[in-house]
C-alpha atoms as a PDB file:
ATOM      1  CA  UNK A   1     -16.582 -21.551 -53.817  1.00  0.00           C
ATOM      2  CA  UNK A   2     -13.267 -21.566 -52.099  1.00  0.00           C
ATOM      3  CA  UNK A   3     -12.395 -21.269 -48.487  1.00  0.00           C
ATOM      4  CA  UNK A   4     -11.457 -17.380 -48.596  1.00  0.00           C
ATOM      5  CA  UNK A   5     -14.430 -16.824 -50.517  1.00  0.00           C
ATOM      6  CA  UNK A   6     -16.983 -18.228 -48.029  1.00  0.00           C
ATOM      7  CA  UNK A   7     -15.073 -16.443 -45.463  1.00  0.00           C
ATOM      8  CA  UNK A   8     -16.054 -13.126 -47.156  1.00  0.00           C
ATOM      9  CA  UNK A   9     -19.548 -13.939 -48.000  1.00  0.00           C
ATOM     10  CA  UNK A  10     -19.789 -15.244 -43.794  1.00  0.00           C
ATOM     11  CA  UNK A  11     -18.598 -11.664 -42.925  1.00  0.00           C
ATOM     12  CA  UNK A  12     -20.290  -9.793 -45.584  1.00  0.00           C
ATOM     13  CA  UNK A  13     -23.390 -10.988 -44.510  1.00  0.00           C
ATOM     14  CA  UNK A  14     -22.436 -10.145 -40.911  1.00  0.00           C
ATOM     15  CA  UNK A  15     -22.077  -6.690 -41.726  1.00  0.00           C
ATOM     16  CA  UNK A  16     -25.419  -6.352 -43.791  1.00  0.00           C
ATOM     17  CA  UNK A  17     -26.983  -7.636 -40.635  1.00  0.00           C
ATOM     18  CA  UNK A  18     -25.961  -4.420 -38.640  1.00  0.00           C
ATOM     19  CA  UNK A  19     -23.180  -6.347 -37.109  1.00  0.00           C
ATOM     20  CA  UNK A  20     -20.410  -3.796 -37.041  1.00  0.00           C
ATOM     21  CA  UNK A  21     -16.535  -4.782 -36.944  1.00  0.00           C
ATOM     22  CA  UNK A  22     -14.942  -3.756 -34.025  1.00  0.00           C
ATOM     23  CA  UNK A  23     -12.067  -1.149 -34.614  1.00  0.00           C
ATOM     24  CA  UNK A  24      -8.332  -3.222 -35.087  1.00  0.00           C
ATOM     25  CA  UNK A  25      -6.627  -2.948 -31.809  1.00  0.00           C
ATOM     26  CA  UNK A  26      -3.844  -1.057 -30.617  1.00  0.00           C
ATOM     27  CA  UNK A  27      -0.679  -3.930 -30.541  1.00  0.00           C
ATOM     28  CA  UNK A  28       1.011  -6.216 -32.253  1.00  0.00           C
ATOM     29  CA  UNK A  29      -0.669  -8.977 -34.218  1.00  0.00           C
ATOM     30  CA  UNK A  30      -1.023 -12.025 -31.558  1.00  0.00           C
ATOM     31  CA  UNK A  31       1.626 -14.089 -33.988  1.00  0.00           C
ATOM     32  CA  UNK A  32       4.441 -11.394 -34.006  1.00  0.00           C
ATOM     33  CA  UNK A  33       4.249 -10.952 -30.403  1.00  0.00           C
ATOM     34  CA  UNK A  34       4.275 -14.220 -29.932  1.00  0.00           C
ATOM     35  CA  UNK A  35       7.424 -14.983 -32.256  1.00  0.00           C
ATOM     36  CA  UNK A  36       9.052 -11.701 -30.392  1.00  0.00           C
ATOM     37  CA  UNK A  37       8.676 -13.452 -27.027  1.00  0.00           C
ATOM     38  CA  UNK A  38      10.470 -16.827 -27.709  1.00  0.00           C
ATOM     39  CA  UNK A  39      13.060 -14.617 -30.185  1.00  0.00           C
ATOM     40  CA  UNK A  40      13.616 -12.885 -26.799  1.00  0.00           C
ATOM     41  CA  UNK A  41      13.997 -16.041 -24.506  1.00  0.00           C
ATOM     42  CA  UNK A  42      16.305 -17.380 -26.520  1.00  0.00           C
ATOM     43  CA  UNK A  43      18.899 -14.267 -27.261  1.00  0.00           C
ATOM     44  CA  UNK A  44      18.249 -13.474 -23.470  1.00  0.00           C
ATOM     45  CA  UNK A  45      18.456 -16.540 -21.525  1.00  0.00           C
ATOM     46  CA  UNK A  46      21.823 -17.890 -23.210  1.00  0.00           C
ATOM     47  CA  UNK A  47      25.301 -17.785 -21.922  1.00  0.00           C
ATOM     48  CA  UNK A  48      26.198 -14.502 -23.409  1.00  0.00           C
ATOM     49  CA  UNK A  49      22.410 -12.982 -22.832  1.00  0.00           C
ATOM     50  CA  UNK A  50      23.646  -9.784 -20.955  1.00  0.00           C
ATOM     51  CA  UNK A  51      24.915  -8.210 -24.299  1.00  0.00           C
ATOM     52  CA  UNK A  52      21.136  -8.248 -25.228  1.00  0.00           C
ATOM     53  CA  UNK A  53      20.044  -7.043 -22.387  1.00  0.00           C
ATOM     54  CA  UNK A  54      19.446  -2.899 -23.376  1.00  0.00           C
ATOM     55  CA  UNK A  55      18.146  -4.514 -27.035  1.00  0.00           C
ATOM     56  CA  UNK A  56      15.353  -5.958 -25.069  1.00  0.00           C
ATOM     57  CA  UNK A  57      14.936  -3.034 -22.204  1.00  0.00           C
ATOM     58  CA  UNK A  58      14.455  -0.751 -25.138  1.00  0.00           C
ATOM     59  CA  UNK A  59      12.438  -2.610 -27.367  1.00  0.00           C
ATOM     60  CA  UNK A  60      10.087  -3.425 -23.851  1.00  0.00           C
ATOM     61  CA  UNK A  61       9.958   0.501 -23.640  1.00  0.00           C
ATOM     62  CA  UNK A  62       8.743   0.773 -27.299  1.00  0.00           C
ATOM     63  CA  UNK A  63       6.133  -2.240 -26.998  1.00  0.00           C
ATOM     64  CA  UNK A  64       4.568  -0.196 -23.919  1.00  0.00           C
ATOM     65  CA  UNK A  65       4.938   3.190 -24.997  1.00  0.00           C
ATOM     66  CA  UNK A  66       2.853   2.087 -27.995  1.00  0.00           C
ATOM     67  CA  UNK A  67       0.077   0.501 -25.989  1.00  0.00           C
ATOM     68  CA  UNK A  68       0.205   3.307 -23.146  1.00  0.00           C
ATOM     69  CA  UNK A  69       0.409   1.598 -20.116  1.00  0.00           C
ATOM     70  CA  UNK A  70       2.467   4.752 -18.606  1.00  0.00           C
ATOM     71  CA  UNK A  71       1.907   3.142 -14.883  1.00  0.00           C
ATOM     72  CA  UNK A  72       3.479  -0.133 -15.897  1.00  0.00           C
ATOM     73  CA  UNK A  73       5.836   1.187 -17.864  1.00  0.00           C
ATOM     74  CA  UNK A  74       7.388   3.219 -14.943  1.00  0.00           C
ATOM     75  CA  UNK A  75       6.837  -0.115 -12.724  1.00  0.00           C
ATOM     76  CA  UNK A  76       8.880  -1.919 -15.794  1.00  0.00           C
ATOM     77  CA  UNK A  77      12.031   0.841 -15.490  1.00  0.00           C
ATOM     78  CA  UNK A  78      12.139   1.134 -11.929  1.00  0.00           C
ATOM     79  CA  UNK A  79      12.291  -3.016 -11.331  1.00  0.00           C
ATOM     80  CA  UNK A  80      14.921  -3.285 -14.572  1.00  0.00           C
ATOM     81  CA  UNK A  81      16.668  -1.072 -12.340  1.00  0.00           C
ATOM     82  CA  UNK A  82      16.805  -2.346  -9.065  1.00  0.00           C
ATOM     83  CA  UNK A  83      17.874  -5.532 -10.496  1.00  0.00           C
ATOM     84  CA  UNK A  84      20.802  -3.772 -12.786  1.00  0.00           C
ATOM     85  CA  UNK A  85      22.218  -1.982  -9.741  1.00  0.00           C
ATOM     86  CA  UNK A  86      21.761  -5.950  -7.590  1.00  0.00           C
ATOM     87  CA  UNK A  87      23.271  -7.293 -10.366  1.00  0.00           C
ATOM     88  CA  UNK A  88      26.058  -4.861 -11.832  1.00  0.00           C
ATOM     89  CA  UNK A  89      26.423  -2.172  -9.736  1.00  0.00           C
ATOM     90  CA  UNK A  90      26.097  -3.589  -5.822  1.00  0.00           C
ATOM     91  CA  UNK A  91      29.518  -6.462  -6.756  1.00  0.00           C
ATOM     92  CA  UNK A  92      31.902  -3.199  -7.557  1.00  0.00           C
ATOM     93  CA  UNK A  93      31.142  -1.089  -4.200  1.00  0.00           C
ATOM     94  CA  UNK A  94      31.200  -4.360  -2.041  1.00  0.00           C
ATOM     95  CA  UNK A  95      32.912  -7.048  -2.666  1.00  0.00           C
ATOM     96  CA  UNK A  96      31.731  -9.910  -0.967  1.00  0.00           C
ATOM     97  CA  UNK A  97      30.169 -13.321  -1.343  1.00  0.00           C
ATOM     98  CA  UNK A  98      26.848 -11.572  -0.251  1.00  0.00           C
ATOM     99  CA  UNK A  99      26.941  -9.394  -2.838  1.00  0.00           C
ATOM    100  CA  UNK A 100      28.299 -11.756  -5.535  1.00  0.00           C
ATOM    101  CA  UNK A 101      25.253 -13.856  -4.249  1.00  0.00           C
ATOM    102  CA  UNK A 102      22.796 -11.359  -4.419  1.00  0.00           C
ATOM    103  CA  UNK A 103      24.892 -10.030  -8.081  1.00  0.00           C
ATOM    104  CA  UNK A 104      24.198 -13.657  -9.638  1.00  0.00           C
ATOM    105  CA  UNK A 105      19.884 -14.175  -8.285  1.00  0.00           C
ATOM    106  CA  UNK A 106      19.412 -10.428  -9.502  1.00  0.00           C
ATOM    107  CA  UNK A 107      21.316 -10.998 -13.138  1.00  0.00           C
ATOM    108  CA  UNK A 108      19.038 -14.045 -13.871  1.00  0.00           C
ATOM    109  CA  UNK A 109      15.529 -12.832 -12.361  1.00  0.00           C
ATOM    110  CA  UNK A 110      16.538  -9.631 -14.642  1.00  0.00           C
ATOM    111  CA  UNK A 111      16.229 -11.749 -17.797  1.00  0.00           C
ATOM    112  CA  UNK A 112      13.126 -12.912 -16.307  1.00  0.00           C
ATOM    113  CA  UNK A 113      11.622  -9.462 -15.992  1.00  0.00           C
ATOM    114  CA  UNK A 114      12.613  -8.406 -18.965  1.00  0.00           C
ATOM    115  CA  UNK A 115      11.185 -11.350 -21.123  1.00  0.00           C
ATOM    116  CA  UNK A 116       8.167 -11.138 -18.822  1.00  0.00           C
ATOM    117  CA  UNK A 117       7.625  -7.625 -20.244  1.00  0.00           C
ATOM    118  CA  UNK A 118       7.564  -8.037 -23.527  1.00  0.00           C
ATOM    119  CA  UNK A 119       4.845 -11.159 -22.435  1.00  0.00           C
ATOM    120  CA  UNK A 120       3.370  -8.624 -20.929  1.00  0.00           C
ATOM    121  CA  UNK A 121       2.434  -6.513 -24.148  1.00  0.00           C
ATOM    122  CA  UNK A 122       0.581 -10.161 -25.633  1.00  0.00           C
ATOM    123  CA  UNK A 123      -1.565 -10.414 -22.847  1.00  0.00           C
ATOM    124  CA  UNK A 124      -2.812  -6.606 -22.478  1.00  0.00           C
ATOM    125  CA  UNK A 125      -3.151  -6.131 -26.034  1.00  0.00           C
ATOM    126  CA  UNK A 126      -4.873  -9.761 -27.248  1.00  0.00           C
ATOM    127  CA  UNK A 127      -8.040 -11.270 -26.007  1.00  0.00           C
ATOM    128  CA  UNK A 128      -8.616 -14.728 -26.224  1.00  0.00           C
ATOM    129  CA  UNK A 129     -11.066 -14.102 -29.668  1.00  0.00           C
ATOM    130  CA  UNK A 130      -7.897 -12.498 -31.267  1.00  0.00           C
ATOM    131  CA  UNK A 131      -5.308 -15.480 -30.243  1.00  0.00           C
ATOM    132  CA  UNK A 132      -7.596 -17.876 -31.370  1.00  0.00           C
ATOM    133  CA  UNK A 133      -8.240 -16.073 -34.756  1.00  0.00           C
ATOM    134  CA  UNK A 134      -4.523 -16.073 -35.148  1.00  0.00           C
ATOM    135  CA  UNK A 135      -4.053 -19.740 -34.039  1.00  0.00           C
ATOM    136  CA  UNK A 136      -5.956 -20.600 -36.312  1.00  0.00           C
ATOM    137  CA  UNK A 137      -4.299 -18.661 -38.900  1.00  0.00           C
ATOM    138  CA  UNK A 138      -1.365 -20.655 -37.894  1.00  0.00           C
ATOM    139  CA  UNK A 139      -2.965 -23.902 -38.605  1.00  0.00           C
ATOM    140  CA  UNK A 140      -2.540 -24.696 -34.642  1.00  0.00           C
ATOM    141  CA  UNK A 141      -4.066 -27.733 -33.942  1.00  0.00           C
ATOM    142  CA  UNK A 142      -7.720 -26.651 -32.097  1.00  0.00           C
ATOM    143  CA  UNK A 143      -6.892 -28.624 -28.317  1.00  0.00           C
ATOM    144  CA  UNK A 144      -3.850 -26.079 -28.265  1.00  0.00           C
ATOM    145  CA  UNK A 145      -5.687 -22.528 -29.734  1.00  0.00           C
ATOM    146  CA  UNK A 146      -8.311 -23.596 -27.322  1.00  0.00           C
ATOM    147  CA  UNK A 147      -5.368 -23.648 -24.145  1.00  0.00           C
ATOM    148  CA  UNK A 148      -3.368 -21.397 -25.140  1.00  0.00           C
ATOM    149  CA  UNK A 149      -7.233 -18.920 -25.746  1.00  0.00           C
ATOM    150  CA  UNK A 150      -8.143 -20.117 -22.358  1.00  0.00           C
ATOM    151  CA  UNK A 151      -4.888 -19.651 -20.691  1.00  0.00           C
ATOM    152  CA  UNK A 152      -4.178 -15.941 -21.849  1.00  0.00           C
ATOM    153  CA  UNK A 153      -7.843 -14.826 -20.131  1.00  0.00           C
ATOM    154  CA  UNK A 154      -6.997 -16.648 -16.694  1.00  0.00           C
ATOM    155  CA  UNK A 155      -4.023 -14.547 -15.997  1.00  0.00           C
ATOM    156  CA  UNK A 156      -6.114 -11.017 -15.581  1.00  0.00           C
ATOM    157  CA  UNK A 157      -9.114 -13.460 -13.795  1.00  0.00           C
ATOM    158  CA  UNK A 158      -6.151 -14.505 -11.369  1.00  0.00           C
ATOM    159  CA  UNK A 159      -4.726 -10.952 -10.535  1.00  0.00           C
ATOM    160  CA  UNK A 160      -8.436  -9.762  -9.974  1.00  0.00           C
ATOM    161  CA  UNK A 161      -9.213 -12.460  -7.399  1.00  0.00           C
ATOM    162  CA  UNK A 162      -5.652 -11.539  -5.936  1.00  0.00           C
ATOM    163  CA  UNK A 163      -6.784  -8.157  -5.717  1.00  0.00           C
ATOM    164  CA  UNK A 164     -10.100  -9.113  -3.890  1.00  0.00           C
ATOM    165  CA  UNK A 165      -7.926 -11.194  -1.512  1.00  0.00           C
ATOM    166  CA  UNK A 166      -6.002  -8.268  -0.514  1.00  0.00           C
ATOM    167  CA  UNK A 167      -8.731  -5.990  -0.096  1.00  0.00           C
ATOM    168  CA  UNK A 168     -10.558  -8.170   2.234  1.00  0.00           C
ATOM    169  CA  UNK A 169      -7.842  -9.143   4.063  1.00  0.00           C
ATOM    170  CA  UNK A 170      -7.419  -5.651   4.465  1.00  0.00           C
ATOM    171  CA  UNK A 171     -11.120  -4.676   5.962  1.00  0.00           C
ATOM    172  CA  UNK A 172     -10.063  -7.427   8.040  1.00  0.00           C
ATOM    173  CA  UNK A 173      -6.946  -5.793   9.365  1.00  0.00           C
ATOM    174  CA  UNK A 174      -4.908  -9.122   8.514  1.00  0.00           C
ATOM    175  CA  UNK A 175      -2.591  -7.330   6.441  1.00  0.00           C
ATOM    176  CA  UNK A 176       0.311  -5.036   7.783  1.00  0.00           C
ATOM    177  CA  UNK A 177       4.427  -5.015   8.174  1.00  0.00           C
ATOM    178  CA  UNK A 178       3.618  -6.400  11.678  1.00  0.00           C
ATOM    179  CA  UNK A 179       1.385  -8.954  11.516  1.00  0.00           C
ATOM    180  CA  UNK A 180       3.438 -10.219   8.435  1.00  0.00           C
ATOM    181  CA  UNK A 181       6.073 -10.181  10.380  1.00  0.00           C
ATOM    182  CA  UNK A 182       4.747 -11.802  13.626  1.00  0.00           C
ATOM    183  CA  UNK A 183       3.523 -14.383  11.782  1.00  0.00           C
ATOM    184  CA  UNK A 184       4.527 -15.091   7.943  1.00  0.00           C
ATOM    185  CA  UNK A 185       3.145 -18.454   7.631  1.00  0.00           C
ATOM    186  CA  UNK A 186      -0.332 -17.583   9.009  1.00  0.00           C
ATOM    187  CA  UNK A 187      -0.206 -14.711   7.283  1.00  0.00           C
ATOM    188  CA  UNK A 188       0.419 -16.702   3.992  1.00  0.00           C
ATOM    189  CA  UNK A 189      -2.287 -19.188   4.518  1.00  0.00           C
ATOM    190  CA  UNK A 190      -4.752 -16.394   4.756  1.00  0.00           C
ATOM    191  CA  UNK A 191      -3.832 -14.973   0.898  1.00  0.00           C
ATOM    192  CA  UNK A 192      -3.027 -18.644  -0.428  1.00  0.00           C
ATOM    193  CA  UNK A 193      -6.146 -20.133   0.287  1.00  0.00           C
ATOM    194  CA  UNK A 194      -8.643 -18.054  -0.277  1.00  0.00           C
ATOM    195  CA  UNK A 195      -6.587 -17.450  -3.951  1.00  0.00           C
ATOM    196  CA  UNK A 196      -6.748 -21.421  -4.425  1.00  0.00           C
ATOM    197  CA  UNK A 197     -10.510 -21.554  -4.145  1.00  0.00           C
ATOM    198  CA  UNK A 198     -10.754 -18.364  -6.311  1.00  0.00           C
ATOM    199  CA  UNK A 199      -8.628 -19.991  -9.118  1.00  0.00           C
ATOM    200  CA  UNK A 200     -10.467 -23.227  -9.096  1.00  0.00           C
ATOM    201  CA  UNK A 201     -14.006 -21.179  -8.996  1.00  0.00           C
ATOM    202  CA  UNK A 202     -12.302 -19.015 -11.979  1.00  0.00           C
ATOM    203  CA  UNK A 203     -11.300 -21.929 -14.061  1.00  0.00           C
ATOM    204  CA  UNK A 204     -14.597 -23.274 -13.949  1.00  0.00           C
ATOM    205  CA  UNK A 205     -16.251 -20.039 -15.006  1.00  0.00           C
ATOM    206  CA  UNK A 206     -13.547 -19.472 -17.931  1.00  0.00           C
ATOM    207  CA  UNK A 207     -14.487 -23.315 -18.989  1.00  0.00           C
ATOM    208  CA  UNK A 208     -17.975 -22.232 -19.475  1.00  0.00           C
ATOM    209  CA  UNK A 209     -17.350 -19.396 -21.029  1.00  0.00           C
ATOM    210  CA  UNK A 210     -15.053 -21.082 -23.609  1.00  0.00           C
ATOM    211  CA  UNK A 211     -17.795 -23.845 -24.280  1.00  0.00           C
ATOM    212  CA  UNK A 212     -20.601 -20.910 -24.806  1.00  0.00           C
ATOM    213  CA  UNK A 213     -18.515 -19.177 -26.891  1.00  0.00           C
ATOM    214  CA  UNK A 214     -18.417 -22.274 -29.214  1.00  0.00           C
ATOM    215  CA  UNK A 215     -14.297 -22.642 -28.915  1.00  0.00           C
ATOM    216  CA  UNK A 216     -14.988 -26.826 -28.760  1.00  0.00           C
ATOM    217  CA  UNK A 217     -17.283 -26.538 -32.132  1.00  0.00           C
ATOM    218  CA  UNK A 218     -15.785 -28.289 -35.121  1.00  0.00           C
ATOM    219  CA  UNK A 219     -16.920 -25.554 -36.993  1.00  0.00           C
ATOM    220  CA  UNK A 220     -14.318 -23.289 -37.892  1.00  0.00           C
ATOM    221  CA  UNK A 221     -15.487 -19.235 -36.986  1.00  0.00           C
ATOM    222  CA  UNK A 222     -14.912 -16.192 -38.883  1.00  0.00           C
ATOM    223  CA  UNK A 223     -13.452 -13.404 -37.561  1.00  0.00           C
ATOM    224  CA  UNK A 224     -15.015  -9.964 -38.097  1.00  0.00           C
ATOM    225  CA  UNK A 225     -11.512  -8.347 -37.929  1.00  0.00           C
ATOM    226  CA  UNK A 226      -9.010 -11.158 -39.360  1.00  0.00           C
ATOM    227  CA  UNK A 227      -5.424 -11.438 -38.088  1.00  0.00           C
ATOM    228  CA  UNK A 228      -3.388  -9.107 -40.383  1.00  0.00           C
ATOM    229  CA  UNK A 229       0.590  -7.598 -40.397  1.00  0.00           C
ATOM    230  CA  UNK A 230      -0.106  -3.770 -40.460  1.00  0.00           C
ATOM    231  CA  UNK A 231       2.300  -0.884 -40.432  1.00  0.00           C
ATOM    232  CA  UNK A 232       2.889  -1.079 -36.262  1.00  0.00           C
ATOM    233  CA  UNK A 233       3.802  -4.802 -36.525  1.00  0.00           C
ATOM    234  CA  UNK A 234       6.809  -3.389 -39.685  1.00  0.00           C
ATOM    235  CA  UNK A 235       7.949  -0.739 -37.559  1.00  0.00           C
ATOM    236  CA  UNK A 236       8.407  -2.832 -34.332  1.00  0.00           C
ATOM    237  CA  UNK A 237      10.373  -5.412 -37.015  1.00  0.00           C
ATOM    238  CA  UNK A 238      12.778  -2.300 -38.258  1.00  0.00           C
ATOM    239  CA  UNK A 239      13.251  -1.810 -34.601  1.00  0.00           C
ATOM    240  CA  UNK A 240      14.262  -5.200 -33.894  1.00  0.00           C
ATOM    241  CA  UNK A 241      16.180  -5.525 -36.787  1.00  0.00           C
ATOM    242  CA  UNK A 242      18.051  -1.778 -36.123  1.00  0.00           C
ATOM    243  CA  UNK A 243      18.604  -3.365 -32.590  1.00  0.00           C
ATOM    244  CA  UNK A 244      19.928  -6.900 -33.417  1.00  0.00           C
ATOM    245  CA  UNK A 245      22.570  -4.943 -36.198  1.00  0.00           C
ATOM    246  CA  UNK A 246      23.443  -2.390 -33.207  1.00  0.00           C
ATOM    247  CA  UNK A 247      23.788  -5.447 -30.732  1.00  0.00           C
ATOM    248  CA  UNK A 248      26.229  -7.146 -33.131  1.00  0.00           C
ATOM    249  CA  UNK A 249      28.054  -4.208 -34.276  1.00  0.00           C
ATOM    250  CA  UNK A 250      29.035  -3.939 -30.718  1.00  0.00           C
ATOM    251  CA  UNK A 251      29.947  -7.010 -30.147  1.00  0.00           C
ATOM    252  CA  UNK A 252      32.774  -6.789 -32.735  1.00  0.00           C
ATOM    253  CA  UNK A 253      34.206  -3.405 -31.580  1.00  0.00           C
END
């Protein structure tokens, strides 16, 4: 019996024992997005990346339109521009070294935000079960599926404890315009420590998780709902592809 065929008979007899498949999730399959995010990097963080700049703003707007996240999608627009009108607009009205200073910092952390974004679409949209399935897929060695698995669930564990932080800071009355401003580096130490303990208390938790969830077995699992390309994943690619053409086309006029 070959590999693909114990695979089915594994999941076959899943489903006869009342084990349902969960419904395929909204996003792109874990290795597209993960090909679309160093594609990105590389087009935007180059000498010429500014060209590729509205590419990547609108294929951001497409990635989160498709998942729904209206709230960060309006929180992606309104940072893209701040930082355009830092970088492109603030260097016309006022010329200046402060504002050819401010014009440069803006232009980079801009290509930061914007390849952050389209990061950001991987980690909403995958949990660690699906980036594993599709590591594995891959033929990624199993030290790095497990890291990389790992990795992807600390980031929402990290902004929850940063949450907490704030709130209790907040019950405290230690956070406020004044009191940050009376005294940053107290004020600091108050949301950096408590966040280091969190983190450390997080990792362990994630660790155990990971081992109970048998990611350190030699055996190799089988996913009720397999890595595939669907239709979402080919229209996102026509879109790139429409947008790379336009990009170039451009270029040459």
């Amino acid at each position: 019996m070959t590999p693909i065929d114990v695979d089915g008979t594994r999941r076959a007899s899943a489903l006869a024992v009342g084990v349902e498949a969960p419904p395929r999730p909204r996003g792109l399959d874990p290795r597209a997005a993960i090909v679309l995010i160093v594609a990105t990097s590389v087009v935007i963080m180059q000498v010429d990346g500014v060209r590729w700049m509205p590419a990547a703003l609108v294929l951001v707007i497409a990635l989160t339109m498709w998942e729904g996240a209206w709230r960060r999608l309006v929180s992606e627009l309104v940072t893209v521009a701040v930082l355009a009108a830092f970088a492109f607009w603030l260097p016309v009205v006022w010329q200046h070294p402060v504002s050819a200073t401010l014009g440069v910092g803006a232009a980079y952390m801009l290509r930061f935000v914007l390849v952050a974004a389209v990061a950001a679409h991987l980690v909403a949209t995958t949990t660690p079960t699906r980036m594993s399935a599709a590591l594995r897929a891959w033929h990624v060695p199993r030290p790095v599926a497990v890291m990389l698995g790992v990795m992807l669930r600390f980031f929402p564990v990290v902004a929850n404890e940063a949450r907490a932080v704030l709130d209790a800071m907040r019950l405290r009355g230690l956070v406020g315009a004044r009191g940050v401003t009376r005294h940053p580096l107290r004020a600091v130490e108050r949301f950096v420590v408590p966040m280091i303990a969190a983190s450390l208390r997080g990792s362990e938790d994630l660790s155990a998780a990971a081992i109970l969830r048998g990611l350190g077995s030699h055996r190799v699992p089988v996913p009720l709902v397999p890595p595939r390309f669907g239709a979402g994943d080919l229209l996102v690619l026509l879109l790139v592809v429409a947008l790379v053409t336009a990009t170039l086309l451009l270029k040459g006029l």
